[in-house]
C-alpha atoms as a PDB file:
ATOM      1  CA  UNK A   1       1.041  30.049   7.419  1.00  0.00           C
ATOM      2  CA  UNK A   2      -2.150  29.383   5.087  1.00  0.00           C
ATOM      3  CA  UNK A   3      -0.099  29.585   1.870  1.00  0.00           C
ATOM      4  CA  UNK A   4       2.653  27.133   3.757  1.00  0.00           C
ATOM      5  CA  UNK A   5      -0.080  24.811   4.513  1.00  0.00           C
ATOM      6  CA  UNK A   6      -1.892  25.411   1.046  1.00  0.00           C
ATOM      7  CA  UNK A   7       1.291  24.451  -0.719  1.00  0.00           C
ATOM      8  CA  UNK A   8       2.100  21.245   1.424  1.00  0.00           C
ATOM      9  CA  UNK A   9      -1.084  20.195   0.632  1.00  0.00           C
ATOM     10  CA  UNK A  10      -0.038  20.779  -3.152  1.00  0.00           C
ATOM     11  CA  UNK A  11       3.044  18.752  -2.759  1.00  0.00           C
ATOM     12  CA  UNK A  12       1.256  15.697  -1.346  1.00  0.00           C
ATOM     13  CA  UNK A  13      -1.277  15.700  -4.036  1.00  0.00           C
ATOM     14  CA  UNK A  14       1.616  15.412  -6.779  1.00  0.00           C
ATOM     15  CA  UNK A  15       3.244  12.851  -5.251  1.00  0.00           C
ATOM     16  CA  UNK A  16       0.060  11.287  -5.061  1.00  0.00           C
ATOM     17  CA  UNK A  17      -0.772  12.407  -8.697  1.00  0.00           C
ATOM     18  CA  UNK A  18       2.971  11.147  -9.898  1.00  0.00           C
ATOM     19  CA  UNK A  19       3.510   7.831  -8.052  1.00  0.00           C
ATOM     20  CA  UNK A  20      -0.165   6.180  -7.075  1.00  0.00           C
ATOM     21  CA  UNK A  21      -2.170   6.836  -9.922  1.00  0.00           C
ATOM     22  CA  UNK A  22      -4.463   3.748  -9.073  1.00  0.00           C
ATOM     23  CA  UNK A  23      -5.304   5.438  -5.723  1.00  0.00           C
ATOM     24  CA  UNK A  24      -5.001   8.618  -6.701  1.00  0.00           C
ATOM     25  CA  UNK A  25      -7.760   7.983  -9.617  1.00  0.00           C
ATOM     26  CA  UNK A  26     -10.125   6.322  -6.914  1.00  0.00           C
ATOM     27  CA  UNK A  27      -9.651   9.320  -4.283  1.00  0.00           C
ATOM     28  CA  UNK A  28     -11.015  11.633  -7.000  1.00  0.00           C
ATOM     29  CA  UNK A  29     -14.388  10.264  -6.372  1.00  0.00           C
ATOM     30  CA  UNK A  30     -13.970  11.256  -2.832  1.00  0.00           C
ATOM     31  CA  UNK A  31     -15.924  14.687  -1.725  1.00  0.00           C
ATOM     32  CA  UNK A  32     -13.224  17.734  -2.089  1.00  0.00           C
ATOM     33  CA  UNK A  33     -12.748  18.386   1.035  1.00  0.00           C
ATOM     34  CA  UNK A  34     -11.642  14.950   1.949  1.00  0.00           C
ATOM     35  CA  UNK A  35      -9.079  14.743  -0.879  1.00  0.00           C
ATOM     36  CA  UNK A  36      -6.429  16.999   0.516  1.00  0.00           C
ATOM     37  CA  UNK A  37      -6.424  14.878   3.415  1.00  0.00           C
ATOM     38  CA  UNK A  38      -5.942  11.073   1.173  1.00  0.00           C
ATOM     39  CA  UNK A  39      -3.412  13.214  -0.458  1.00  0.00           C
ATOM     40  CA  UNK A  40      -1.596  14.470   2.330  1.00  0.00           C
ATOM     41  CA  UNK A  41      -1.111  10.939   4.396  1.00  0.00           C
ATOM     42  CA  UNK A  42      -0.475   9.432   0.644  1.00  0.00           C
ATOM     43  CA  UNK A  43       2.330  12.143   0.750  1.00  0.00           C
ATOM     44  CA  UNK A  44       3.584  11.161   4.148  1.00  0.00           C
ATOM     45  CA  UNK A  45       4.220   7.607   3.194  1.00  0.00           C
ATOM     46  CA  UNK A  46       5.855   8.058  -0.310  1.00  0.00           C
ATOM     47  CA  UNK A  47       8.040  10.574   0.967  1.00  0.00           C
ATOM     48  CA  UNK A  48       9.343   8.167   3.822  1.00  0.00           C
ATOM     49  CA  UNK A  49       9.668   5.662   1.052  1.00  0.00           C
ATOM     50  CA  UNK A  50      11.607   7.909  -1.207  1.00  0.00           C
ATOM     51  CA  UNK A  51      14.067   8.224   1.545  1.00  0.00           C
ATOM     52  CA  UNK A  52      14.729   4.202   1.766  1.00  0.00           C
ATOM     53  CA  UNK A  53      14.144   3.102  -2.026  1.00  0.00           C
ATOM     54  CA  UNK A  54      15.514   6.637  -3.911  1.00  0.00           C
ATOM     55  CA  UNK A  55      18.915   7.078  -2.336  1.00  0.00           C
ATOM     56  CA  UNK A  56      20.303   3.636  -2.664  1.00  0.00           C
ATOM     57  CA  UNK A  57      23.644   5.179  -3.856  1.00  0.00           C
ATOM     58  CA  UNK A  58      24.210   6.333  -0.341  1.00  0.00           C
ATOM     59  CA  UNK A  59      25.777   4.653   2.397  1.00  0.00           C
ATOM     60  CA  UNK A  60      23.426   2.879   4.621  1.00  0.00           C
ATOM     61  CA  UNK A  61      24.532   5.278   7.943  1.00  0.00           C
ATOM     62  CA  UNK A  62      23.670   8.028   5.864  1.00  0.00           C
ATOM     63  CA  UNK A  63      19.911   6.752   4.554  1.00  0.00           C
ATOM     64  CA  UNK A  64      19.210   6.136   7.857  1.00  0.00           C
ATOM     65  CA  UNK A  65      20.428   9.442   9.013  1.00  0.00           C
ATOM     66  CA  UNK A  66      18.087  11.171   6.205  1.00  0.00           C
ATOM     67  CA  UNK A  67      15.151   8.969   7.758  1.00  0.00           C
ATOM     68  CA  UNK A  68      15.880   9.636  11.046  1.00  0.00           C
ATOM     69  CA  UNK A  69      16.278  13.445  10.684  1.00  0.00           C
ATOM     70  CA  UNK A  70      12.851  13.699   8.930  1.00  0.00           C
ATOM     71  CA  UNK A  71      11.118  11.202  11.363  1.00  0.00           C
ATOM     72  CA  UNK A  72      12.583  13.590  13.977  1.00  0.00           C
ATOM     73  CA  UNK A  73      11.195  17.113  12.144  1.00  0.00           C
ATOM     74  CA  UNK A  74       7.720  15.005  12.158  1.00  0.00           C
ATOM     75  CA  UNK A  75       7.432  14.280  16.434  1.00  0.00           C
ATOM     76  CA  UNK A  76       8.323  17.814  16.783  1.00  0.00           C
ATOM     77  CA  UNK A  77       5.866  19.387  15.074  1.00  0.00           C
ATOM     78  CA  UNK A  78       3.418  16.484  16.587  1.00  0.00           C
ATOM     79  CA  UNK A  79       4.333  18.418  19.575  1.00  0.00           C
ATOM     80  CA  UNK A  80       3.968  22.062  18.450  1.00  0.00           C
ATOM     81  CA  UNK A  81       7.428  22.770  17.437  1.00  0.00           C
ATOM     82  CA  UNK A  82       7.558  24.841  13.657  1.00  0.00           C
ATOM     83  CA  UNK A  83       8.487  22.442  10.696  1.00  0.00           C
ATOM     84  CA  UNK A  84      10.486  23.092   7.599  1.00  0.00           C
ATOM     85  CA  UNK A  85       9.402  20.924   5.338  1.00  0.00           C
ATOM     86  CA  UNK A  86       7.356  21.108   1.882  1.00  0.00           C
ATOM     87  CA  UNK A  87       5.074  18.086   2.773  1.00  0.00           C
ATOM     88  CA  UNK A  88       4.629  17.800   6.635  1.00  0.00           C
ATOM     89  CA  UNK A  89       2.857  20.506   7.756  1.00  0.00           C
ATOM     90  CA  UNK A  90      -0.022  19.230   5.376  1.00  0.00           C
ATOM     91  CA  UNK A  91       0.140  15.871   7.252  1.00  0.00           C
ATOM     92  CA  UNK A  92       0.074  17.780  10.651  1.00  0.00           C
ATOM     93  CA  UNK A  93      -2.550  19.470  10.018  1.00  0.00           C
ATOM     94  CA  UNK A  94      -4.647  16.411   8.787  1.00  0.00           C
ATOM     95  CA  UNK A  95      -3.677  14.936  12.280  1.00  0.00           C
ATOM     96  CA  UNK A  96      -5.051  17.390  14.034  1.00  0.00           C
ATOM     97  CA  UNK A  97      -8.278  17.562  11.924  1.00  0.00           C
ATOM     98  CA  UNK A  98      -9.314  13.920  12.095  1.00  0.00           C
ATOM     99  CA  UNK A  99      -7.105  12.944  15.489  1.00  0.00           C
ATOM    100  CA  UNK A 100      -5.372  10.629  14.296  1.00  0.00           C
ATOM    101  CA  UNK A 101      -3.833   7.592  16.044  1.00  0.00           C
ATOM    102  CA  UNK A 102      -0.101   9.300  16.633  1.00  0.00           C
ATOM    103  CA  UNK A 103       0.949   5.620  17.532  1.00  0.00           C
ATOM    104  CA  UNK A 104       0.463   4.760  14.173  1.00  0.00           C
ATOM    105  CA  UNK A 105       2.719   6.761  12.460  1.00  0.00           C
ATOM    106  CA  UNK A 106       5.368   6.033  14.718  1.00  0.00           C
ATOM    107  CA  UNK A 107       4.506   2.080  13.584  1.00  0.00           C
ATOM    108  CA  UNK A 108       5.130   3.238   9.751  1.00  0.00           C
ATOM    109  CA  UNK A 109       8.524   4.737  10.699  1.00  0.00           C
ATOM    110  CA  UNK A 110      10.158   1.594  12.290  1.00  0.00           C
ATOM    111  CA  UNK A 111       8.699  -0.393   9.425  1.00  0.00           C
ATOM    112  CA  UNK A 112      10.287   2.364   6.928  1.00  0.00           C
ATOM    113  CA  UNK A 113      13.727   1.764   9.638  1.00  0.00           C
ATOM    114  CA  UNK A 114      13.927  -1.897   8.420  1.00  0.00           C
ATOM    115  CA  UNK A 115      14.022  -1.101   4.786  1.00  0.00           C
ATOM    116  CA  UNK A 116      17.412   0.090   5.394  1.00  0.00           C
ATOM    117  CA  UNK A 117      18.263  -3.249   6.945  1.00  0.00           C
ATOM    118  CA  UNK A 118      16.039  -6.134   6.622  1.00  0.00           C
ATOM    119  CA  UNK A 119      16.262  -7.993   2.952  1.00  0.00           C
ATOM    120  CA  UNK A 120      14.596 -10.981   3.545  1.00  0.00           C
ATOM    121  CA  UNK A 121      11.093 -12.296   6.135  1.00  0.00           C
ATOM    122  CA  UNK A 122      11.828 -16.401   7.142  1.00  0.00           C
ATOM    123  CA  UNK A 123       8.219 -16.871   7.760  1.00  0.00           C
ATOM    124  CA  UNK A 124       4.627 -15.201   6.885  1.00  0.00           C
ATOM    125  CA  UNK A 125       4.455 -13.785  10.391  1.00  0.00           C
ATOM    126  CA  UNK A 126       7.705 -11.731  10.073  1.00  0.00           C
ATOM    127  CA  UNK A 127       6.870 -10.414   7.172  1.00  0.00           C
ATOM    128  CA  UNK A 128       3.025  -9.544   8.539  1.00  0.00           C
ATOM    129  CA  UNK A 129       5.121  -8.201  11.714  1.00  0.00           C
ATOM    130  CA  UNK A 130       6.802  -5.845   9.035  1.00  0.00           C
ATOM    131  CA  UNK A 131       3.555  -4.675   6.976  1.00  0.00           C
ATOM    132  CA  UNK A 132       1.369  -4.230  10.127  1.00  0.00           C
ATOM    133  CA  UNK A 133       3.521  -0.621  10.612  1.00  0.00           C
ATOM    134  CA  UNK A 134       4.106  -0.545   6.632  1.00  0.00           C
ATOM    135  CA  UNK A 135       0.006  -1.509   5.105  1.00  0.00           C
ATOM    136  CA  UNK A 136      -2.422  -2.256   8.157  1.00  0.00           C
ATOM    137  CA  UNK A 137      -1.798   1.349   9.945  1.00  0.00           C
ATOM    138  CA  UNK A 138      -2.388   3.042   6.626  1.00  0.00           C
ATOM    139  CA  UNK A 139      -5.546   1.264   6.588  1.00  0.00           C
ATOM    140  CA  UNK A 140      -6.724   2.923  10.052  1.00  0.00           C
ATOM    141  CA  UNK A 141      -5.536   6.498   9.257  1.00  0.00           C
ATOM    142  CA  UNK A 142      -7.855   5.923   6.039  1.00  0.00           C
ATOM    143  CA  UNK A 143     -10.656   5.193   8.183  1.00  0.00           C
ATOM    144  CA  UNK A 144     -11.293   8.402  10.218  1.00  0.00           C
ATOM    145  CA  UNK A 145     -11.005  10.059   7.521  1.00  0.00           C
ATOM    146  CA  UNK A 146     -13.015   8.139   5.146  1.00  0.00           C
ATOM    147  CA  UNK A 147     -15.563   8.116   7.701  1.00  0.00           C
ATOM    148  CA  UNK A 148     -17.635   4.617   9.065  1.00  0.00           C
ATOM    149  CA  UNK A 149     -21.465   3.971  10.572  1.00  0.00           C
ATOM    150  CA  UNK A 150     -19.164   1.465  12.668  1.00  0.00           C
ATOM    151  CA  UNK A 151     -15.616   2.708  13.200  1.00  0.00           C
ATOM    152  CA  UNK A 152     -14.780  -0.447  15.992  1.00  0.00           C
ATOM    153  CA  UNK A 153     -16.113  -3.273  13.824  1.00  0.00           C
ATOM    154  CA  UNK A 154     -14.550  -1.537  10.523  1.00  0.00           C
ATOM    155  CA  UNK A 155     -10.861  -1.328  12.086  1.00  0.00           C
ATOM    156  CA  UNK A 156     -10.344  -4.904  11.144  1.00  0.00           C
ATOM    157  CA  UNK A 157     -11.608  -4.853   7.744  1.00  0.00           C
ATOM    158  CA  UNK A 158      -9.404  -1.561   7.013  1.00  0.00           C
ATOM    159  CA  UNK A 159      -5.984  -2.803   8.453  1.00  0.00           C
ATOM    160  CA  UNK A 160      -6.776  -6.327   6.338  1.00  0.00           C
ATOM    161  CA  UNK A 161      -6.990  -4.193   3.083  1.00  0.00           C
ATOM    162  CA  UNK A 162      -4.093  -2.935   4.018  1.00  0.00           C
ATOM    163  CA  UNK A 163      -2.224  -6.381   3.948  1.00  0.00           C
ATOM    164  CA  UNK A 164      -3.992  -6.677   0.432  1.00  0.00           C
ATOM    165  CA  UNK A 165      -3.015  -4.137  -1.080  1.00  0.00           C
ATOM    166  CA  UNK A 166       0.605  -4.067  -0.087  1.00  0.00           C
ATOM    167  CA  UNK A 167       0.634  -8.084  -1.076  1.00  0.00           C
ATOM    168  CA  UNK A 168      -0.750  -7.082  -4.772  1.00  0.00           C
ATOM    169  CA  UNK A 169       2.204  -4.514  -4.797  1.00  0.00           C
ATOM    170  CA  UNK A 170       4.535  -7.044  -3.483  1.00  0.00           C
ATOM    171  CA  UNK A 171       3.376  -9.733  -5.899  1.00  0.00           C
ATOM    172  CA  UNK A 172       3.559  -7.326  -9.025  1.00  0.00           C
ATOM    173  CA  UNK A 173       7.003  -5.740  -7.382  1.00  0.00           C
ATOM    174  CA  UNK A 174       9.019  -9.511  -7.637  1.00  0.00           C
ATOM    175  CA  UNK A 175      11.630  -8.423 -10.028  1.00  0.00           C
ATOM    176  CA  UNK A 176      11.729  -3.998  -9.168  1.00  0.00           C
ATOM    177  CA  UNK A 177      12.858  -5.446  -4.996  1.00  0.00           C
ATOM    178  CA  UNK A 178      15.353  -8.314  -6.342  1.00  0.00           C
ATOM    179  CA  UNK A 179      16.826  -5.412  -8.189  1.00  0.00           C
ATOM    180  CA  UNK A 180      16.944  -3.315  -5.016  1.00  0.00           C
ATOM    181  CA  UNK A 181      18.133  -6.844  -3.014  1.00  0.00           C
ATOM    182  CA  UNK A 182      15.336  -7.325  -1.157  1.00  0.00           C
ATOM    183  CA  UNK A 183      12.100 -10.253  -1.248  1.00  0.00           C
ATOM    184  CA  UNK A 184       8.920 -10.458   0.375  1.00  0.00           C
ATOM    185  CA  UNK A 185       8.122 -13.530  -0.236  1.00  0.00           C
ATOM    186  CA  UNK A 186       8.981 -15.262   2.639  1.00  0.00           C
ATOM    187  CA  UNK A 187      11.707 -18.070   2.898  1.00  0.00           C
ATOM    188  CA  UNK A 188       9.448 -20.422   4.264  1.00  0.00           C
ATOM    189  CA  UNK A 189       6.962 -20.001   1.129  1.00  0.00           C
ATOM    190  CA  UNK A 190      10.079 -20.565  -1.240  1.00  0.00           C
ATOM    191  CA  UNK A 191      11.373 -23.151   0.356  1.00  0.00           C
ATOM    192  CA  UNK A 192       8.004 -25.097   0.362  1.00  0.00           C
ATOM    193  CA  UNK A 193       8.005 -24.479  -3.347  1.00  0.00           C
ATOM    194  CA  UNK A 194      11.513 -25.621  -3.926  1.00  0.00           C
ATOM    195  CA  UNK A 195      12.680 -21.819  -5.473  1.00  0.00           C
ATOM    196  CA  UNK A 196      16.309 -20.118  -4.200  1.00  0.00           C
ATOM    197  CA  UNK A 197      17.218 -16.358  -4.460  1.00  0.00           C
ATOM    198  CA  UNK A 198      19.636 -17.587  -7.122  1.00  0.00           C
ATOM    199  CA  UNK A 199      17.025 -18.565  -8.828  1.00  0.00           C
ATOM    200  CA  UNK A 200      14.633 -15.628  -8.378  1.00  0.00           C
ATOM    201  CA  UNK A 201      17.657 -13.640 -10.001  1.00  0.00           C
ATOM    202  CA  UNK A 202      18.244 -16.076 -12.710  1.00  0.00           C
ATOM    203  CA  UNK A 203      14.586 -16.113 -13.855  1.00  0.00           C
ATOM    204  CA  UNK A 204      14.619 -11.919 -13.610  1.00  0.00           C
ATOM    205  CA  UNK A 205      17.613 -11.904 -15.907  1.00  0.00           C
ATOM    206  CA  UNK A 206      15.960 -14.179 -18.368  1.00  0.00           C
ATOM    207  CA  UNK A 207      12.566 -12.361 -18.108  1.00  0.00           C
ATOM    208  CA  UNK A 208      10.799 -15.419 -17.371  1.00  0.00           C
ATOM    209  CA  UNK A 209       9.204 -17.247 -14.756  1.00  0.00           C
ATOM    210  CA  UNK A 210      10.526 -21.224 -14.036  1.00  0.00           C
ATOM    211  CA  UNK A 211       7.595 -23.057 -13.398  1.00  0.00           C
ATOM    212  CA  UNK A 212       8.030 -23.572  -9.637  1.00  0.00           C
ATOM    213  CA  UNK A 213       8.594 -19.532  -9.365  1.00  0.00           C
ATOM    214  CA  UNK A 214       4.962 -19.810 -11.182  1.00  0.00           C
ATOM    215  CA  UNK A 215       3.456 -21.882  -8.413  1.00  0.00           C
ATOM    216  CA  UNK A 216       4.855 -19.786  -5.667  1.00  0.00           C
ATOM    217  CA  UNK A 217       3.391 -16.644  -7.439  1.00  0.00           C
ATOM    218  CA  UNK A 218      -0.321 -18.554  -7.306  1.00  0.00           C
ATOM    219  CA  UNK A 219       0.188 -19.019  -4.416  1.00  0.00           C
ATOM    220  CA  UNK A 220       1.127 -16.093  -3.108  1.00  0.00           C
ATOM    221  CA  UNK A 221      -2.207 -14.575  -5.114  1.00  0.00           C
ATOM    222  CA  UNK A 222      -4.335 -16.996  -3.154  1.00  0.00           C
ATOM    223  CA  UNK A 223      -2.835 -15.714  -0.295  1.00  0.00           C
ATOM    224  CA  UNK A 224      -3.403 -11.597  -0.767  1.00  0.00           C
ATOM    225  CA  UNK A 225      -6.836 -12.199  -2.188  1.00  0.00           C
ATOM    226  CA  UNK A 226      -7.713 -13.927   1.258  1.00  0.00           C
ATOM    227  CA  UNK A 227      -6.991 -10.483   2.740  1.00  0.00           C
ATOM    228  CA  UNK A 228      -9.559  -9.131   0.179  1.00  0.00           C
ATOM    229  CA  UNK A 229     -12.025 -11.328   1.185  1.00  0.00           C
ATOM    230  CA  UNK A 230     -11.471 -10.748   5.032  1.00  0.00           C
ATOM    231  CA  UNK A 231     -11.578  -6.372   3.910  1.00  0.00           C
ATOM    232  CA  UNK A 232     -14.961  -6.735   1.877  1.00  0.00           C
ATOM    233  CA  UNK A 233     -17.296  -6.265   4.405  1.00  0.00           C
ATOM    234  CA  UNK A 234     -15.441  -2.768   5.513  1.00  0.00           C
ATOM    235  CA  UNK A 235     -16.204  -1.178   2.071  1.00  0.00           C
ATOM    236  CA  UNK A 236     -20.362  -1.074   2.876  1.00  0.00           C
ATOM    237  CA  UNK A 237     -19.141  -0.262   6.604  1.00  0.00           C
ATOM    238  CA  UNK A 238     -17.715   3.293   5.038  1.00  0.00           C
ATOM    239  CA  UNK A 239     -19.440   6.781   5.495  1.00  0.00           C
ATOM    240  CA  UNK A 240     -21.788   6.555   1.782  1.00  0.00           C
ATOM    241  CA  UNK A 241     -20.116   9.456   0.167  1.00  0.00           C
ATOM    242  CA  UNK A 242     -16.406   7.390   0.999  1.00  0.00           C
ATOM    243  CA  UNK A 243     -17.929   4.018  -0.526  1.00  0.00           C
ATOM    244  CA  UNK A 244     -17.199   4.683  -4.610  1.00  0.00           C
ATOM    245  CA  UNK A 245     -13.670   5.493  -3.663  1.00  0.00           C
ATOM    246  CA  UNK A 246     -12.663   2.600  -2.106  1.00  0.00           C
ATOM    247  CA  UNK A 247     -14.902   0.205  -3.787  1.00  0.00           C
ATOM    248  CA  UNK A 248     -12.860   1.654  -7.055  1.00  0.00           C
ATOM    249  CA  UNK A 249      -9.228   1.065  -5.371  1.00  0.00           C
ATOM    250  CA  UNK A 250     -10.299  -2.505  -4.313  1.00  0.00           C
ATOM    251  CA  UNK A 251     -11.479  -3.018  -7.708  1.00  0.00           C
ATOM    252  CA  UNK A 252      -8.225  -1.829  -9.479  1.00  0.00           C
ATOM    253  CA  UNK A 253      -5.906  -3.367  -6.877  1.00  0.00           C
ATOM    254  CA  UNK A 254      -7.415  -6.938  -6.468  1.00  0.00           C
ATOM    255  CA  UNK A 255      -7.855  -6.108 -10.712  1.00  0.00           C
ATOM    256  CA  UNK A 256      -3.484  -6.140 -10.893  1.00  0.00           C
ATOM    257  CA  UNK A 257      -4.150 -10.023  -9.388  1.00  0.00           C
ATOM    258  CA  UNK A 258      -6.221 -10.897 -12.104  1.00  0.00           C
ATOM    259  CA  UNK A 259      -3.611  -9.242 -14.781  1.00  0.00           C
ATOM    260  CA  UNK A 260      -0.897 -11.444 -12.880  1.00  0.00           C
ATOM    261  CA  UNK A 261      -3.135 -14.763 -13.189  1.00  0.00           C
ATOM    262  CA  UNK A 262      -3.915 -13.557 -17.016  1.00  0.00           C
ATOM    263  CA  UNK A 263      -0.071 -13.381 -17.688  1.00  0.00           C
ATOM    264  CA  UNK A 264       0.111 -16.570 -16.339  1.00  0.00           C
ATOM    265  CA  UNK A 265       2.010 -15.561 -12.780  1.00  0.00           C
ATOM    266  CA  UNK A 266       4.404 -14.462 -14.740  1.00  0.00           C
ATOM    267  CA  UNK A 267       6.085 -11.778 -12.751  1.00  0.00           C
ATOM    268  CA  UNK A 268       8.842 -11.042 -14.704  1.00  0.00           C
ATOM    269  CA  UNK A 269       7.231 -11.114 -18.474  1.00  0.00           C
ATOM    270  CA  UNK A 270       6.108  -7.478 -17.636  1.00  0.00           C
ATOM    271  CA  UNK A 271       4.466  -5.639 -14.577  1.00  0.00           C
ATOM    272  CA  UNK A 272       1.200  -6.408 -14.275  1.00  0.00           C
ATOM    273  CA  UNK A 273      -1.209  -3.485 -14.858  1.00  0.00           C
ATOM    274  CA  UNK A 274      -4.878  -2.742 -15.282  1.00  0.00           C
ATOM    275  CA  UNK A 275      -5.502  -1.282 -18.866  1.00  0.00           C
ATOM    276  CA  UNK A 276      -6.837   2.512 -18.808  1.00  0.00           C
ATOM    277  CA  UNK A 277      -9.861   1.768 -20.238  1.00  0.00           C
ATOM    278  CA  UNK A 278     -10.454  -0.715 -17.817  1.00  0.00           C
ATOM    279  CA  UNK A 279      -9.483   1.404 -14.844  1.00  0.00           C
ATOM    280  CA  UNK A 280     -12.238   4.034 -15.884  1.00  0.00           C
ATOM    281  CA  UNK A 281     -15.049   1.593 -16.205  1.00  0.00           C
ATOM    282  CA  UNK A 282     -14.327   0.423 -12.588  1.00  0.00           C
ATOM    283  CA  UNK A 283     -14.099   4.243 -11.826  1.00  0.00           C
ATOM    284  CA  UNK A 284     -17.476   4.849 -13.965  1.00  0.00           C
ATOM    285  CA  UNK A 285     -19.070   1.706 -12.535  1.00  0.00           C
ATOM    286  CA  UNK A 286     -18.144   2.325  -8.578  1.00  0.00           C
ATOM    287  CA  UNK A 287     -19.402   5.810  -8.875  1.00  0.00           C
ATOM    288  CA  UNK A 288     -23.094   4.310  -9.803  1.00  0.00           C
ATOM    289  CA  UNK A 289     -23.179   1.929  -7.278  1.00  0.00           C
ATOM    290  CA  UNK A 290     -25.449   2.026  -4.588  1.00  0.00           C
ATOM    291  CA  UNK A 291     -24.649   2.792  -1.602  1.00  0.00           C
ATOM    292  CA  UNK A 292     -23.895  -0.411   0.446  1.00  0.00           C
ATOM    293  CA  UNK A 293     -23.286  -2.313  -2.771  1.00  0.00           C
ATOM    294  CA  UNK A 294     -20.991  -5.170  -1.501  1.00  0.00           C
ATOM    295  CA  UNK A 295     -17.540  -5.246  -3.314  1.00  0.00           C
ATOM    296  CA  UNK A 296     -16.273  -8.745  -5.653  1.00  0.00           C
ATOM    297  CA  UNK A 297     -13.225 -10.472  -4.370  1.00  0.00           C
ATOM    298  CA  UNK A 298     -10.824 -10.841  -6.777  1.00  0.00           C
ATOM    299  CA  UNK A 299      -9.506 -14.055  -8.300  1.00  0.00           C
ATOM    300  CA  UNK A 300     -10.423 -17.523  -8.165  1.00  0.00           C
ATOM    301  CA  UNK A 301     -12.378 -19.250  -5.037  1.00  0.00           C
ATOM    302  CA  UNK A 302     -10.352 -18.979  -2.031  1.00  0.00           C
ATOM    303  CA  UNK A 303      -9.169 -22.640   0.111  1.00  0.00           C
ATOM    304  CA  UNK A 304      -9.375 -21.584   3.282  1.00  0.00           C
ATOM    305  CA  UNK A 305      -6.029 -23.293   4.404  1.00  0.00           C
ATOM    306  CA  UNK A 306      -4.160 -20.792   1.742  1.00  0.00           C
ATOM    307  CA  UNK A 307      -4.236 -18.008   4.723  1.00  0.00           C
END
């Protein structure tokens, strides 16, 4: 059972390894014993993902079957039953450790569900409806785990850099989701910019933004780093050993915004990364900080009325 568990644990940490490196370089500043766990709900989250985005060629019936089925393995072993499976029993057991909310995995799974089926969000609030199971919940596992003086008062901050993060992915993602058929950027924030899907898909063809695409990308910006600035106060909230790590993955996140502005919101020029050497003088500089050192919000100044 040990070497089971030992090697699920091994599996999350290369998918972490393979497909997050941002977060994966920031969780190395974590204390070891904490990794494992990062890893193993980092594992939990691609893998669901995997299922939507990596078998595309299959009928939809069938993805949803392949989500289902593993969704199914997971509640069972929630409830004692033995799992076969290289990754969950690593994310059991880090449920069990840290008693985790169960409610919000079930939350990530029905977001994962609409994958499968939803391409588009009219409005802001469906597509916040949407990332509250898919970014704010991963924000609360986090925190038991990373550890809090203030747990209650640090919820809020944690599900908010959720949103952020998942924006910044979202906003750097543009053309890699047109090409799976899907947009979050809502209808409503299109429409008020005077941009179609048609010509999303022209402009991702072409490899180059249209200049109203450009102003719905700022805006869009404006609009994640808000969620930065309402998640800075939960980074000096965090147990002082947890506070380099996620000062460092704020940094590098809210730093793929600034490569987006640099590139003039450009979205479809190239993806918007932060440069290795820059990545490792956050790293370098988080890891000196003092404890309780607050965090910089990306970007330019936020207008309020951009939330």
């Amino acid at each position: 059972m040990e070497t089971d568990l030992t090697a699920a644990y091994d599996r999350c940490r290369e998918l972490h390894k393979r497909h997050g490196r941002t977060y994966y370089l920031a969780t190395r500043l974590l204390p070891a014993w904490k990794r494992r766990h990062v890893h193993a709900l980092y594992g939990f989250t691609r893998y669901a993902d995997e299922i939507v985005d990596r078998t595309e060629d299959l009928p939809p019936a069938e993805r949803a079957a392949l989500l289902d089925h593993w969704a199914s393995q997971f509640v069972a072993g929630l409830h004692g039953a033995p799992v076969d499976d290289p990754l969950l029993p690593a994310v059991l057991h880090t449920i069990a450790v840290f008693d985790l909310d169960r409610d919000d995995f079930a939350s990530f799974l029905k977001s994962m569900a609409m994958d499968l089926t939803v391409t588009a969000y009219p409005t802001y609030d469906h597509l916040l409806d949407y990332m509250e199971g898919s970014a704010a919940v991963i924000g609360t596992m986090m925190l038991p785990i990373l550890g809090s003086s203030d747990p209650v008062t640090a919820r809020e901050p944690a599900r908010q850099l959720g949103f952020a993060f998942q924006l910044t992915n979202f906003i750097r993602d543009v053309a890699e989701d047109l090409d799976r058929g899907r947009t979050y950027l809502p209808d409503e924030d299109m429409a008020k910019f005077g941009v179609t899907r048609e010509e999303l898909a022209e402009a991702r063809a072409r490899g180059r933004v249209t200049p109203r695409i450009r102003e719905l990308i700022e805006y869009e910006v404006t609009r994640a780093q808000a969620h930065y600035a309402a998640a800075a106060p939960g980074i000096t909230m965090l147990a002082p050993a947890s506070q380099a790590c996620m000062r460092t993955a704020y940094a590098l996140y809210g730093g793929i915004l600034d490569e987006v502005a640099a590139q003039d919101y450009d979205v479809f020029v190239r993806r918007a990364l932060v440069p290795q050497r820059r990545r490792m003088a956050v790293a370098a500089r988080a890891l000196l900080s003092s404890t309780g050192t607050p965090v910089v919000i990306p970007g330019p100044t936020i207008h309020p009325e951009s939330r």
